[in-house]
Protein backbone atom coordinates (compact mmCIF):
# COMPACT_ATOMS: atom_id res chain seq x y z
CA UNK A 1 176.08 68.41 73.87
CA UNK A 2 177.00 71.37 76.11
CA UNK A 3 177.76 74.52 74.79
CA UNK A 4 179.42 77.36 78.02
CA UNK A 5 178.23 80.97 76.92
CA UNK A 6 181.86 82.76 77.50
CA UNK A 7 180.22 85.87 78.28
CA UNK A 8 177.54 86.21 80.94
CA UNK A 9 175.42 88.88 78.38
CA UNK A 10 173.93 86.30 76.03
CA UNK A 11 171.15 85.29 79.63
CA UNK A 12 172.03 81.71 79.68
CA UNK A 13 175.27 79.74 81.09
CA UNK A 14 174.81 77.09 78.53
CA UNK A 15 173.06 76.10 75.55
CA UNK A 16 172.26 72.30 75.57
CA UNK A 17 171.93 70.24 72.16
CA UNK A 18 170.86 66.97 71.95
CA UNK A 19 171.49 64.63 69.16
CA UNK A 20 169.17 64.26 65.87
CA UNK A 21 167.43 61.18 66.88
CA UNK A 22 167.30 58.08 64.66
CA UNK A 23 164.72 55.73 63.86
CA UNK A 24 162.13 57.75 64.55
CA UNK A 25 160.05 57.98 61.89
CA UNK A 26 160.76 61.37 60.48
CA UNK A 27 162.00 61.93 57.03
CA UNK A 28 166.29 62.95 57.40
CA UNK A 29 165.53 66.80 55.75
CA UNK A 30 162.15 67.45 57.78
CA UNK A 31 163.71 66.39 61.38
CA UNK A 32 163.98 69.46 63.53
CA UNK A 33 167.24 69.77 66.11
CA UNK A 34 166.39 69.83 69.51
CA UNK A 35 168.22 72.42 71.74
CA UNK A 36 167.31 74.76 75.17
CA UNK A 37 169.02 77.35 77.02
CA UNK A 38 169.78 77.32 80.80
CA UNK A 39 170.69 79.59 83.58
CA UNK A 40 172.72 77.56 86.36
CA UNK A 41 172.11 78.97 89.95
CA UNK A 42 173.24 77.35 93.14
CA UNK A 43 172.66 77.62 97.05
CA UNK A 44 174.94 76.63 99.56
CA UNK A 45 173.18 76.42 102.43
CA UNK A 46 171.24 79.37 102.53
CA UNK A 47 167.65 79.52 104.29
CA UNK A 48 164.90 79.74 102.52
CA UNK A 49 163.65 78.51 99.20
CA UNK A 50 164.49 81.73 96.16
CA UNK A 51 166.95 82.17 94.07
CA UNK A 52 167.87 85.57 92.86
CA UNK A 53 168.89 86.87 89.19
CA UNK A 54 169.86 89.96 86.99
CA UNK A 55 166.31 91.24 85.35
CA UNK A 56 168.15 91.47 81.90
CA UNK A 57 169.37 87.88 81.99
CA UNK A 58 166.23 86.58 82.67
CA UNK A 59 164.47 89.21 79.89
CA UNK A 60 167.04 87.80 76.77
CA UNK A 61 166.24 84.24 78.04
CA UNK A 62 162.59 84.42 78.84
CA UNK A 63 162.28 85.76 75.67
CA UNK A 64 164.09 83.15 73.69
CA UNK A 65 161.56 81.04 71.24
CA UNK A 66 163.50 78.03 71.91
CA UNK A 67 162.98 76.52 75.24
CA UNK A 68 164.37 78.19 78.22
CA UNK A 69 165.21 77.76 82.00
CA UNK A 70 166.40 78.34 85.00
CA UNK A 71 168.44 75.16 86.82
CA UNK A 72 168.73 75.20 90.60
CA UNK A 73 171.06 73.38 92.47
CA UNK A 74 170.74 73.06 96.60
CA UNK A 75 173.69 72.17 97.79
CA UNK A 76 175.53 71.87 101.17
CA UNK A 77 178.24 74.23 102.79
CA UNK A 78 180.38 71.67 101.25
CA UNK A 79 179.41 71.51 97.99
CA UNK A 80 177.24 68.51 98.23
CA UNK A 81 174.47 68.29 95.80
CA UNK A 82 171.25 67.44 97.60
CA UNK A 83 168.30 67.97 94.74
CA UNK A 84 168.17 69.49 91.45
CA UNK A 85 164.97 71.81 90.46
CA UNK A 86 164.36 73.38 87.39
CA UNK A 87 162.43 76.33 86.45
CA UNK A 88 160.40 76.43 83.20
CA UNK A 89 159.88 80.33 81.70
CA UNK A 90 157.03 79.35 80.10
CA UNK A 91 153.33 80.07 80.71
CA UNK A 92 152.75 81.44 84.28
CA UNK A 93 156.50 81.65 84.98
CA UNK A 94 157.07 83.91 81.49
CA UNK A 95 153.99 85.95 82.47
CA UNK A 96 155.98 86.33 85.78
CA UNK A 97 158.67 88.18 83.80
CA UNK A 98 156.62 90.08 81.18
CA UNK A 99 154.97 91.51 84.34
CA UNK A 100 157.83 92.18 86.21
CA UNK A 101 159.33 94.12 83.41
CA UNK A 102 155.67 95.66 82.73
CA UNK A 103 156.09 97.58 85.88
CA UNK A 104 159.73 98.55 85.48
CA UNK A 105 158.33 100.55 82.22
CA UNK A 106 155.48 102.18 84.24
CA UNK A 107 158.06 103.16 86.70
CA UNK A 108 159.95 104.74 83.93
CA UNK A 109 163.23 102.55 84.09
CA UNK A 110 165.05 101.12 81.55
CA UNK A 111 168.12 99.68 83.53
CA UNK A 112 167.18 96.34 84.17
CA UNK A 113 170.96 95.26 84.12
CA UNK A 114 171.04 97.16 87.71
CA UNK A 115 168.02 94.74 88.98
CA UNK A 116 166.81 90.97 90.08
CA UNK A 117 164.32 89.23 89.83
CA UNK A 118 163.27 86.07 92.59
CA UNK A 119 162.03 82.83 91.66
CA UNK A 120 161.21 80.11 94.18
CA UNK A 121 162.62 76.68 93.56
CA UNK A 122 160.26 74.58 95.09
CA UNK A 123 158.10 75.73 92.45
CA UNK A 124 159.87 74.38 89.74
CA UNK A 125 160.46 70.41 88.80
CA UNK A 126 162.76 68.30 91.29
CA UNK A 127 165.31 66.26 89.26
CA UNK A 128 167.97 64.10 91.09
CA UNK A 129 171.37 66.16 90.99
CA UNK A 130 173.14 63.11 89.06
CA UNK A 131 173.92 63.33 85.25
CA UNK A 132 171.26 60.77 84.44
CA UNK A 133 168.47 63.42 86.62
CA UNK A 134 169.49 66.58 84.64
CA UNK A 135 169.65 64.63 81.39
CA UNK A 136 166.03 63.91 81.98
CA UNK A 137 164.60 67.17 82.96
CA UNK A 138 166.29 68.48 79.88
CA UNK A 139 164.94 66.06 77.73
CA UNK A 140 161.07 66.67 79.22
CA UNK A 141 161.94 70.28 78.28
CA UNK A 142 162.50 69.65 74.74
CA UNK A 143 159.76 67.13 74.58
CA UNK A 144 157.66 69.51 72.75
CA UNK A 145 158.12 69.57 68.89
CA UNK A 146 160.18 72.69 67.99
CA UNK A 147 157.99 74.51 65.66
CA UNK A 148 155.21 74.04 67.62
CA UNK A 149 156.82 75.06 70.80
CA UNK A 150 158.06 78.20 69.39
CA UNK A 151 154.62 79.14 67.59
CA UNK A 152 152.68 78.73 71.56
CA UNK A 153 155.85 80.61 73.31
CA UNK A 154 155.41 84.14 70.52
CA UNK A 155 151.75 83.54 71.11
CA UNK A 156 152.60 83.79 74.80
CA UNK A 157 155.03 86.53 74.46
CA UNK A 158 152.74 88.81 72.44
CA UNK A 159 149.50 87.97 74.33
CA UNK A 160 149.80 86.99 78.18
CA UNK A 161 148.55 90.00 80.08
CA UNK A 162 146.26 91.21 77.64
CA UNK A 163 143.16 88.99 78.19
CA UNK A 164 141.19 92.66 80.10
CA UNK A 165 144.03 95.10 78.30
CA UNK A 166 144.90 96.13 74.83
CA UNK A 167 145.41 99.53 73.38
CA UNK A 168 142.81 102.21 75.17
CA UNK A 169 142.61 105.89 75.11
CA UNK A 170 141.55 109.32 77.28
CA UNK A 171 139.76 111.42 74.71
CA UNK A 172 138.69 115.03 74.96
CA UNK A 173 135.63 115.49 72.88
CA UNK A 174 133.28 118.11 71.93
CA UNK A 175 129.30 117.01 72.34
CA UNK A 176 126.76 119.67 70.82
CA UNK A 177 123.13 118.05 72.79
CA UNK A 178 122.09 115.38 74.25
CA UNK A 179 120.87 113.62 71.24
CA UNK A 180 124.34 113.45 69.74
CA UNK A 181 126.01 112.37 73.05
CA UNK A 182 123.36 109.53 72.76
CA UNK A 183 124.63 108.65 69.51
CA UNK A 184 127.84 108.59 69.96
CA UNK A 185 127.62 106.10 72.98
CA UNK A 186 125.15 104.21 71.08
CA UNK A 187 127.37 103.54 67.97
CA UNK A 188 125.20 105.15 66.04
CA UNK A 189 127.74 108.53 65.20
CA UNK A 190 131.37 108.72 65.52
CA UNK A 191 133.37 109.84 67.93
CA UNK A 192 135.87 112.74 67.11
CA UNK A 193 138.12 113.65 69.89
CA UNK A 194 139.51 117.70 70.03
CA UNK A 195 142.96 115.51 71.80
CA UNK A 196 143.51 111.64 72.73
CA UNK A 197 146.56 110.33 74.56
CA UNK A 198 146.86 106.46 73.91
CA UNK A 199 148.20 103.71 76.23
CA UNK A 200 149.10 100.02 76.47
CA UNK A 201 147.47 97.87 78.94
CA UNK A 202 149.03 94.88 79.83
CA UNK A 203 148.50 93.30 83.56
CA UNK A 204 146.35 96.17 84.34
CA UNK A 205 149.46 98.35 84.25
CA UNK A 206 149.39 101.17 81.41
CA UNK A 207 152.05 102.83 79.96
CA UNK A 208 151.85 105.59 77.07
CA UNK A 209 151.09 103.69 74.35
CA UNK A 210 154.26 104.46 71.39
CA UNK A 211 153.21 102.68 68.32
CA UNK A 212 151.54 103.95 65.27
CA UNK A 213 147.94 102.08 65.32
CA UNK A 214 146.27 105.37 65.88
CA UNK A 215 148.46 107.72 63.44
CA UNK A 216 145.99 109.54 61.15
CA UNK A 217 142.65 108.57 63.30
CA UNK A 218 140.65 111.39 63.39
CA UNK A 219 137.08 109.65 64.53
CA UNK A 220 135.80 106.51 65.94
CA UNK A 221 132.75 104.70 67.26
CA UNK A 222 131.67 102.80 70.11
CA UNK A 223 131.81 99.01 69.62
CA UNK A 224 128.57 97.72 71.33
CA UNK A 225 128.44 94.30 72.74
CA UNK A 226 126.32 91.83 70.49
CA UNK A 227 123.03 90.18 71.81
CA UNK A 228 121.88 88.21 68.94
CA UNK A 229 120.74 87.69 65.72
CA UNK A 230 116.86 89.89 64.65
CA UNK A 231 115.00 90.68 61.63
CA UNK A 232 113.26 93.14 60.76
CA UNK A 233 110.13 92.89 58.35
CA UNK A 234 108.84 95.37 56.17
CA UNK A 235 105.41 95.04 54.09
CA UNK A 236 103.02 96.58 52.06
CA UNK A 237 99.96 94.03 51.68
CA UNK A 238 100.06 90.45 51.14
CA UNK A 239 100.77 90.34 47.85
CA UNK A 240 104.25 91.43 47.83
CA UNK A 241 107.06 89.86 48.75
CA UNK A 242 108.19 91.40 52.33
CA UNK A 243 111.76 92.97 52.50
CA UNK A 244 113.37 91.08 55.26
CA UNK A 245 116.63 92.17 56.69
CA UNK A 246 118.73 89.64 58.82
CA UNK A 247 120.42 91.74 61.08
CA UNK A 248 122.86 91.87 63.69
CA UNK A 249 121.14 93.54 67.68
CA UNK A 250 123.20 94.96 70.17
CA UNK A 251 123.14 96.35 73.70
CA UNK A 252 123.34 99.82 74.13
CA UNK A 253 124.28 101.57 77.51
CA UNK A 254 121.21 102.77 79.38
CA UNK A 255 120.20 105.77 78.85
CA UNK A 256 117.82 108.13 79.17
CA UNK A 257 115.74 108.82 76.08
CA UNK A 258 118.51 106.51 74.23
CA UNK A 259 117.85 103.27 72.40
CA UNK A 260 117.28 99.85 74.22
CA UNK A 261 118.86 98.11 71.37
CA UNK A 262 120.79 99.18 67.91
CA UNK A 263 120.37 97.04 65.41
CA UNK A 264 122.47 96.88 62.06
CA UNK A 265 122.03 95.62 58.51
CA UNK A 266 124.76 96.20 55.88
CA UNK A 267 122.47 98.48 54.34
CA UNK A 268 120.44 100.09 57.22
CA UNK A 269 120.96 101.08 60.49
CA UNK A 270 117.82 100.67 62.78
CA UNK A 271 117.24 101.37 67.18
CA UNK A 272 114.53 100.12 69.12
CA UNK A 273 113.16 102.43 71.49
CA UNK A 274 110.41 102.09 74.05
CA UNK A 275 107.70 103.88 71.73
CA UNK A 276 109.05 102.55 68.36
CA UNK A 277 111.76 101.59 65.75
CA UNK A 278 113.54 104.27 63.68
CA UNK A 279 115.22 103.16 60.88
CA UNK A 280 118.55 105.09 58.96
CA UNK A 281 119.88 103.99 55.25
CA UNK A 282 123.81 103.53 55.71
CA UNK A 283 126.26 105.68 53.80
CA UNK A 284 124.85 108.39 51.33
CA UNK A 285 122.03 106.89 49.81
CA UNK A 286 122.93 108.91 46.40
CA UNK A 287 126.35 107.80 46.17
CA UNK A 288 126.80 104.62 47.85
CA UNK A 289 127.79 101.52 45.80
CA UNK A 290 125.75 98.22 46.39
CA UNK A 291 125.20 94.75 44.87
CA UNK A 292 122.11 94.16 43.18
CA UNK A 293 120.71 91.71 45.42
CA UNK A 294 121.41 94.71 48.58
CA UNK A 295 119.41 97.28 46.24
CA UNK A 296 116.51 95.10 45.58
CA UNK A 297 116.18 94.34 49.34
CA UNK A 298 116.84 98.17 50.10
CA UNK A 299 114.72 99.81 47.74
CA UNK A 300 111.81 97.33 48.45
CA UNK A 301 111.82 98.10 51.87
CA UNK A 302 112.17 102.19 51.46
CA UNK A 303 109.27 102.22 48.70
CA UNK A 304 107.14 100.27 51.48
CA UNK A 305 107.89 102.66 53.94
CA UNK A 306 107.39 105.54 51.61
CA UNK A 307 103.87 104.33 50.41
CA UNK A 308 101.93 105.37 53.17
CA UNK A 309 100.59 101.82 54.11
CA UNK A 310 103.78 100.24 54.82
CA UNK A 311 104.48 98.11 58.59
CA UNK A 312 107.58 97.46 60.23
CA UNK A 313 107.93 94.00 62.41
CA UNK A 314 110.42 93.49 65.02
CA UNK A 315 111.67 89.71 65.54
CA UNK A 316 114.28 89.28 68.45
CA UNK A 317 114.76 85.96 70.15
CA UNK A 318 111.44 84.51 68.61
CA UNK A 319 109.23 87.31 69.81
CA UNK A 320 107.80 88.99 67.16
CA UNK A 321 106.51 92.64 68.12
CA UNK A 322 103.26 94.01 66.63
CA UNK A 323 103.82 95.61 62.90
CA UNK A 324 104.36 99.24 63.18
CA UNK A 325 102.60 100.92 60.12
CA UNK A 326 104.60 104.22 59.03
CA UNK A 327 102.04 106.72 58.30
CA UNK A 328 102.45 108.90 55.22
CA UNK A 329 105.46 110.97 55.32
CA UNK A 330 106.89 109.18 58.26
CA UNK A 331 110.02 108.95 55.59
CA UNK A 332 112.65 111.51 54.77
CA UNK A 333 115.06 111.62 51.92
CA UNK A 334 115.54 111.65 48.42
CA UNK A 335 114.02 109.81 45.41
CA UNK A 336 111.34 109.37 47.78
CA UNK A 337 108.76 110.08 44.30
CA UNK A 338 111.13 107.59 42.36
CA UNK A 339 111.47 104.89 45.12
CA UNK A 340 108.89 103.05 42.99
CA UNK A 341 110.03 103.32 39.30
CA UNK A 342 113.77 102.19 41.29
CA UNK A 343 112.45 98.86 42.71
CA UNK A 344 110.80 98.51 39.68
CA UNK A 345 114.58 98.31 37.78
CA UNK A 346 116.14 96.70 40.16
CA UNK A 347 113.38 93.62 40.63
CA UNK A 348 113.68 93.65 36.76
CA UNK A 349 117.22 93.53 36.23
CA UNK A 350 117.42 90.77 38.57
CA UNK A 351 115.02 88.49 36.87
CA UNK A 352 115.91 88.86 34.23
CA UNK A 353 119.80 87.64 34.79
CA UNK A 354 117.66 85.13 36.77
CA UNK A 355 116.21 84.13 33.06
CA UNK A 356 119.59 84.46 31.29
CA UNK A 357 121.17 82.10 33.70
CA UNK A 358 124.03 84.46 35.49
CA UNK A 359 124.57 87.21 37.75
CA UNK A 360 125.34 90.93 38.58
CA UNK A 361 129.12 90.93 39.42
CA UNK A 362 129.71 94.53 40.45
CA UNK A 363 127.98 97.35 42.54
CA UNK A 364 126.43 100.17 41.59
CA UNK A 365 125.14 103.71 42.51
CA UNK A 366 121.65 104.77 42.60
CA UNK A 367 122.41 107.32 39.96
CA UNK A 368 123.60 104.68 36.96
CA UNK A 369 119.91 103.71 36.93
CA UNK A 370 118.97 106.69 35.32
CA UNK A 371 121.78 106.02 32.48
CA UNK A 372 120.42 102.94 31.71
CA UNK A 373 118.15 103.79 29.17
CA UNK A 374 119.02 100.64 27.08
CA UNK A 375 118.54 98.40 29.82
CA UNK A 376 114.98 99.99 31.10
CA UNK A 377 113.37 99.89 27.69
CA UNK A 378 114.68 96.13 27.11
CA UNK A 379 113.65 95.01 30.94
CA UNK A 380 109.64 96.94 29.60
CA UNK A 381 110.19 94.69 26.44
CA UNK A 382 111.01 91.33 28.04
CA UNK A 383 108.65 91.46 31.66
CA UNK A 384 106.01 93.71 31.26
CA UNK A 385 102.85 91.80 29.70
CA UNK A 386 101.33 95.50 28.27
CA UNK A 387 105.10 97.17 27.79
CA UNK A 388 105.52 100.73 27.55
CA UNK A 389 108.80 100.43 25.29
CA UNK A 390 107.54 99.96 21.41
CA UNK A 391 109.38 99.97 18.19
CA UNK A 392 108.24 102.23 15.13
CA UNK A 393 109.11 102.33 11.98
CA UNK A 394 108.33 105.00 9.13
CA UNK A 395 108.36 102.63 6.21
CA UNK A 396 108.86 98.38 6.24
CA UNK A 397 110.29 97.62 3.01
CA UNK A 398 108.97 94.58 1.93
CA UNK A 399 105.03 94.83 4.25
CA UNK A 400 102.58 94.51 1.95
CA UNK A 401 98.83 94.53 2.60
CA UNK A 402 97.19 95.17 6.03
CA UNK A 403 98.23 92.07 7.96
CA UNK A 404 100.68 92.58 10.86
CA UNK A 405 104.17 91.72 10.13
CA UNK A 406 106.35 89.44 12.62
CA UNK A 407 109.98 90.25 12.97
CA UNK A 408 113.21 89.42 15.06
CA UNK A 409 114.64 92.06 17.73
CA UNK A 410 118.07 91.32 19.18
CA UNK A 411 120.43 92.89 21.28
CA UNK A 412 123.26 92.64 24.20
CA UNK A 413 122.46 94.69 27.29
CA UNK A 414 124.89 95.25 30.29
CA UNK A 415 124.38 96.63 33.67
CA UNK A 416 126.47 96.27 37.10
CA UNK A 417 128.74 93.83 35.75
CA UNK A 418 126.77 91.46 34.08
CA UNK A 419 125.63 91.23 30.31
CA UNK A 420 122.56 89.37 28.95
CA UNK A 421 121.86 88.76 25.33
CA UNK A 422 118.25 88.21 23.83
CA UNK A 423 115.90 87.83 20.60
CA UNK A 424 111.89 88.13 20.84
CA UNK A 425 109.21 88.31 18.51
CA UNK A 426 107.69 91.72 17.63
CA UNK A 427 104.41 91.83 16.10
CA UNK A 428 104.43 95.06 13.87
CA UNK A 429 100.80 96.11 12.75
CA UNK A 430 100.01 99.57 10.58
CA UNK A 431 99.36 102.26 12.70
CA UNK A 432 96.27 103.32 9.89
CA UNK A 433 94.81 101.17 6.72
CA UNK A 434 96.83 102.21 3.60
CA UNK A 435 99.46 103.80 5.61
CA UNK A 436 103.32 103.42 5.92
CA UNK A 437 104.04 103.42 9.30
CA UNK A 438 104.58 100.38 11.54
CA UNK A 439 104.39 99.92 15.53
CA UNK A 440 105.03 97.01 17.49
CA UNK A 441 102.02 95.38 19.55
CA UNK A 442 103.30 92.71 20.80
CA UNK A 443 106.44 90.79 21.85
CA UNK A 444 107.48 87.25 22.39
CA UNK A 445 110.42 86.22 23.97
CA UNK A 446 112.29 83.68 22.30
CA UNK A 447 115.69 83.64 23.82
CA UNK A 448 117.79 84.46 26.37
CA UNK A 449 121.22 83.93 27.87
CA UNK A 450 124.41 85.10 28.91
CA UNK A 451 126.01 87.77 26.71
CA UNK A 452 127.28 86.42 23.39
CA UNK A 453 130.40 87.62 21.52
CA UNK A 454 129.16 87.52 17.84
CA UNK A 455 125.79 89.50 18.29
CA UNK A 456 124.95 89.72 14.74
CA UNK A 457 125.82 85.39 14.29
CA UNK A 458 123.22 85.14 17.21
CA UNK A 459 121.06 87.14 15.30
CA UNK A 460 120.57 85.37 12.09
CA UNK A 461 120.49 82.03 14.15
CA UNK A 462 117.22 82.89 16.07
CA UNK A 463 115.92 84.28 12.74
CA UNK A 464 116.23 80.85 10.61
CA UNK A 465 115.34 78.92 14.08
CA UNK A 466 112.09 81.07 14.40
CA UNK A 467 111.47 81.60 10.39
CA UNK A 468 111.40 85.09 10.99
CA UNK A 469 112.50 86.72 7.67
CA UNK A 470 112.24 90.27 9.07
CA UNK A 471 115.60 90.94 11.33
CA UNK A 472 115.36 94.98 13.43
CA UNK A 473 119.32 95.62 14.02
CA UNK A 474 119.82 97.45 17.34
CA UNK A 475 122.11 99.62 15.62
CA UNK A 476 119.61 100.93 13.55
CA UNK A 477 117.25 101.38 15.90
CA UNK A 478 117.71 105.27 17.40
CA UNK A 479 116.35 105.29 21.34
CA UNK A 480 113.89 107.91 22.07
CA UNK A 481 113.28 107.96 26.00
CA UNK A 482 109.84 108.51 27.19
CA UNK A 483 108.57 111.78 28.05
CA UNK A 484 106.79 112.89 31.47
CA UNK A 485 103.20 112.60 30.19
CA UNK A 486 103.97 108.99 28.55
């Protein structure tokens, strides 16, 4: 079916339908109809082999998502048809146009009604200039599956021309020294330009770029180009576990006294120069939110580096550099005193959600570990073999006689997003013969698991599971934190 556009404004001369095909396999309401649009041009003897037409035709039909072309008819003085050709806008043909009207914008037109555009014929696909011929072409033009052809042709549209283009800018910026100039084409600071004009390149043509991508940017930074995967290593004696950071390397420009490669962590920040590594904490250390599993790795590293016997190892496409030992303070920054009592929480609180069976489901800052009293005296009760943490008690109605007394502590803790219940065994001995008050010794941990709902139900059940007659409810118990000399 042939449809004549009535007015030549639409870009095509016809719009061709074919008929829902039958007996193909496809379900009646998930059949797609299959229909193009064509321009009709004709010569009549004319030398040579283009064909000439408005620009803003062949812009509202180029630009079509259903298929689109361009039929060519050589014919003689006559009238005579000799061959039929027919011109595809699709691929290098559409990038042909996009271009074409790419450099009308750079020249600062907009009246593309008032202008051609050429194509030659003999480029195109000969048909035979009989119904049967142009029937077929047509058909091969729709052979594509509609959806699909329009998804590729919007790809095409929005992307041809932009494989060494894209949005790019001139910025005027202000550069203090050297040092930060090297940082800022390093990656390693942001760029913050005094006045930035934006443009659009698209077949290495620019033109001032008018969207809104770049409303309300006020600083930037270089993207490097990647070069690999590297790790870097950080120890303190074989008998720790080393804080290993999978990292991300990349090149940066050459310059002098600048890195030879930058090399990024989601926590850190580290570049490679000829006479060493230096190595930067992301974000504000005192403020930033992290996972658990981030501030173990983190703080294990920093509390290395901060110990005065701490190395540093390099590993970048299976060459491993020499460890670089960080001499005593060869680190800057703060909780540098606390680094240890930090890890020390954090290694804690992990294993003992590790015990419990679940995990920490939310970050945290640095500072919420000093909060946490609760959770630091029960991590002392339930890991440390000689814990600091102890439970006293004026007067324990019911001890009689000099023998230590066992008893049942229980209690929920929570701490970046993840709650742990527990019950352990406290062995509660007379601080003097003859007198009333009682300290713990000892504790044995009995259970431990996910946070319950009924605290007090969990209670009693480890009590009469344990035969522990003797129950110390948490809310009883008033928390008295240690002071500096303890």
């Amino acid at each position: 079916m042939c449809n004549k556009s009535d007015r030549d404004r639409t870009g095509w001369d016809f719009r061709v339908e074919f008929p829902m095909a039958a007996g193909t396999g496809e379900l009646l309401d998930q059949r797609a109809p299959k229909a193009c649009q064509i321009q009709v041009k004709s010569t009549a003897g004319e030398s040579g082999t283009r064909i000439s037409a408005r620009l803003s035709s062949i812009e509202r039909l180029a630009k079509d998502v259903a298929p689109a072309a361009v039929v060519i008819f050589r014919m003689r003085p006559d009238g005579t048809a000799l061959m039929g050709y027919l011109i595809h806008l699709i691929d290098d043909e559409l990038g042909r146009v996009l271009h074409r009207l790419r450099r009308v914008e750079a020249a600062g037109r907009t009246d593309v009604n008032h202008m051609t555009m050429s194509f030659d014929y003999h480029k195109g696909i000969r048909f035979k200039p009989t119904p049967e011929g142009l029937r077929d072409a047509l058909a091969a033009l729709v052979a594509e599956q509609p959806g699909a052809y329009s998804d590729r042709k919007q790809s095409q549209l929005a992307h041809l021309g932009y494989e060494g283009g894209g949005i790019e800018a001139d910025a005027l910026i202000w550069v203090e020294s050297k040092d930060q100039l090297i940082k800022m084409l390093s990656g390693l600071e942001p760029l913050k330009p005094l006045q930035m004009q934006a443009y659009d390149r698209r077949f290495d043509i620019r033109v001032p770029y008018q969207g809104s991508l770049l409303d309300g940017v006020e600083e930037f930074a270089i993207q490097l180009p990647t070069v690999g995967a590297c790790d870097i290593v950080m120890r303190n004696g074989p008998r720790r576990p080393a804080a290993l950071f999978r990292c991300e390397a990349f090149a940066s420009p050459p310059l002098e006294g600048g890195p030879i490669l930058v090399i990024k962590h989601r926590v850190l920040t580290a570049w490679f120069r000829e006479d060493g590594l230096d190595v930067q904490t992301n974000g504000t250390f005192t403020e930033e939110g992290r996972g658990l599993d981030e501030w173990v790795l983190l703080l294990r590293g920093l509390t290395y580096l901060a110990s005065g016997t701490g190395t540093m190892e390099l590993e970048f496409r299976e060459l491993r550099l020499p460890p670089m030992t960080v001499p005593a303070g060869g680190l800057d920054g703060p909780y540098l005193e606390q680094l240890p009592r930090l890890l020390e929480f954090v290694e804690r609180w992990q294993s003992v959600l590790a015990l419990a069976g679940t995990t920490a489901r939310a970050d945290f800052a640095i500072g919420e570990i000093w909060e946490a009293d609760a959770v630091q005296m029960a991590t002392d009760i339930l890991l440390n073999p000689a814990p600091l943490a102890r439970i006293e008690f004026d007067i324990l109605e019911g001890a009689e006689g000099e023998d230590p007394v066992e008893a049942l502590y229980f209690d929920s803790i929570a701490f970046a997003g993840a709650a742990v219940s527990f019950a352990v065994k406290v062995i509660l001995t007379r601080e003097a013969p003859e007198h009333p008050r009682f300290a713990s010794t000892r504790f044995e941990l009995l259970d431990i698991r996910p946070g319950v709902t009924d605290l007090d139900a969990y209670g009693a059940e480890l009590a009469t599971a344990n035969a522990v007659s003797i129950l110390i409810d948490p809310k009883n118990l008033i928390l008295v934190p240690q002071g500096p000399e303890d």
